[in-house]
Each structure stands twice: as C-alpha cells, then as structure tokens.
C-alpha atoms as a PDB file:
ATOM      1  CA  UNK A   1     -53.455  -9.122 -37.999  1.00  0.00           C
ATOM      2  CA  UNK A   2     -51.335 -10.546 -40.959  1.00  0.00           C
ATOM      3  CA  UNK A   3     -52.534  -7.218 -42.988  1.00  0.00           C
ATOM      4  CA  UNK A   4     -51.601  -4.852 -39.801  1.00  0.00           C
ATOM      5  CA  UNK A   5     -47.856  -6.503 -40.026  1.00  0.00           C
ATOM      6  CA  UNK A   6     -47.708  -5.448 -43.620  1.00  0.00           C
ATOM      7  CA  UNK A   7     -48.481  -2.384 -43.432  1.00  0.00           C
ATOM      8  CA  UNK A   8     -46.547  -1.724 -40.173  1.00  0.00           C
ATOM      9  CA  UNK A   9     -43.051  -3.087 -42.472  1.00  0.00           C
ATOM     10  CA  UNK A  10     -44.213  -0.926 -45.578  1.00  0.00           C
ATOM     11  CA  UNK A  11     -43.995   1.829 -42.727  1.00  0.00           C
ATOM     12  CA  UNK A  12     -40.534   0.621 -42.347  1.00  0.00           C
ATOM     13  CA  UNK A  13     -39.497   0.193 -45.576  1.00  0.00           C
ATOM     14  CA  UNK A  14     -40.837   3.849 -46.567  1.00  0.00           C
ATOM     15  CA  UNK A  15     -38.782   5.610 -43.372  1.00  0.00           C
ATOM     16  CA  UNK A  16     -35.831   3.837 -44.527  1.00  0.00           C
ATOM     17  CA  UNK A  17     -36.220   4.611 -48.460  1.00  0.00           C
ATOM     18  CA  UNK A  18     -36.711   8.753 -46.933  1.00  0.00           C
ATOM     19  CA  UNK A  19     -33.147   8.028 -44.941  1.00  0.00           C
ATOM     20  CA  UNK A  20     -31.383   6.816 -47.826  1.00  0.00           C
ATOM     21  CA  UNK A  21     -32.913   9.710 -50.233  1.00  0.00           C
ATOM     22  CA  UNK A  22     -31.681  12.427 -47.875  1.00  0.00           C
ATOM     23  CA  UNK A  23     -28.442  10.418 -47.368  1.00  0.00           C
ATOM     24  CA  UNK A  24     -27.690  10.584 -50.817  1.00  0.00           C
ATOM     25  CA  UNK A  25     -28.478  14.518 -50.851  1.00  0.00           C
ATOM     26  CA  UNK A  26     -26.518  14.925 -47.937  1.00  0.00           C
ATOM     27  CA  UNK A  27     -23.283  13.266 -49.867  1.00  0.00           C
ATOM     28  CA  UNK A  28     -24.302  15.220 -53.258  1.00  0.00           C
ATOM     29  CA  UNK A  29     -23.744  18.466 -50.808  1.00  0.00           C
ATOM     30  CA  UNK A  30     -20.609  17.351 -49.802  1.00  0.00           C
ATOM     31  CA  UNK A  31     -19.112  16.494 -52.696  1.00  0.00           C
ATOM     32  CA  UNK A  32     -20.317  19.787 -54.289  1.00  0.00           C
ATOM     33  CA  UNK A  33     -18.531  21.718 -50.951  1.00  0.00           C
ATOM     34  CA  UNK A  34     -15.580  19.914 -51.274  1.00  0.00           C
ATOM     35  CA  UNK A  35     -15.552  20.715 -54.847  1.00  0.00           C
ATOM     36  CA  UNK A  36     -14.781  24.206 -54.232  1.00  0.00           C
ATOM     37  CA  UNK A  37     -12.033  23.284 -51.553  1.00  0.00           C
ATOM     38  CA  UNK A  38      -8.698  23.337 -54.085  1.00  0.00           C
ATOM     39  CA  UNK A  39      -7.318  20.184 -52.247  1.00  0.00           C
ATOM     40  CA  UNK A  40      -5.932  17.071 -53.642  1.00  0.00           C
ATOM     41  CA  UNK A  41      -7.547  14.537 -50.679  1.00  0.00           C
ATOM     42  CA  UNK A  42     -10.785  15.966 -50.909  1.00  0.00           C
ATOM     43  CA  UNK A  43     -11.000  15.271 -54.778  1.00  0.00           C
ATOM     44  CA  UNK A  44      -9.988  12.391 -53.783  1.00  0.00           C
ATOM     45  CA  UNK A  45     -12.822  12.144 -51.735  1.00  0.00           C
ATOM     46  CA  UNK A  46     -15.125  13.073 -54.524  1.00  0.00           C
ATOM     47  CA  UNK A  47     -14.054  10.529 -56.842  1.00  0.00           C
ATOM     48  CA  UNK A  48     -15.132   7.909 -54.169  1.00  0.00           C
ATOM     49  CA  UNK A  49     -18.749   9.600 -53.101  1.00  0.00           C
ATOM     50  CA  UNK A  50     -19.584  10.002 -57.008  1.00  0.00           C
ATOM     51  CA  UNK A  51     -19.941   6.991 -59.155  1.00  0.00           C
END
C-alpha cells in the first residue's frame, strides 16, 4: 500500500516536472516573438521572462 502511494506521488511529481518544462518553452517562445515586435513594453516584458 505504502509503495502504491509512492509511486502514485512520483506520478505526480513527474506530470508536474512535464508542466513546468513546457511552461518554460512556452515563455522562451514568447519572449523570442516579442523579440521581433519593435516595442518598448514588450522588451520590457522580455527583460522580466528572461533571467
């Protein structure tokens, strides 16, 4: 039972780990489009999304 818990939240842990991975693509794209937008807020933007 304990080892069927575990495994269940390692389940969890993984489909939360895939969300944050595609998250991050998702604001690497953005950044990237906004890049070629010549507009003062949306470097603005970038400077926030990239570390």
């Amino acid at each position: 039972m304990l080892l069927h818990r575990t495994i269940l939240h390692l389940g969890r842990i993984k489909v939360v780990y895939g969300i944050l991975q595609n998250w991050q693509k998702l604001l690497i794209f953005l950044s990237r489009y906004l890049q070629n937008i010549p507009n003062s807020t949306c470097t603005e933007v970038i400077c926030l999304v990239d570390p």
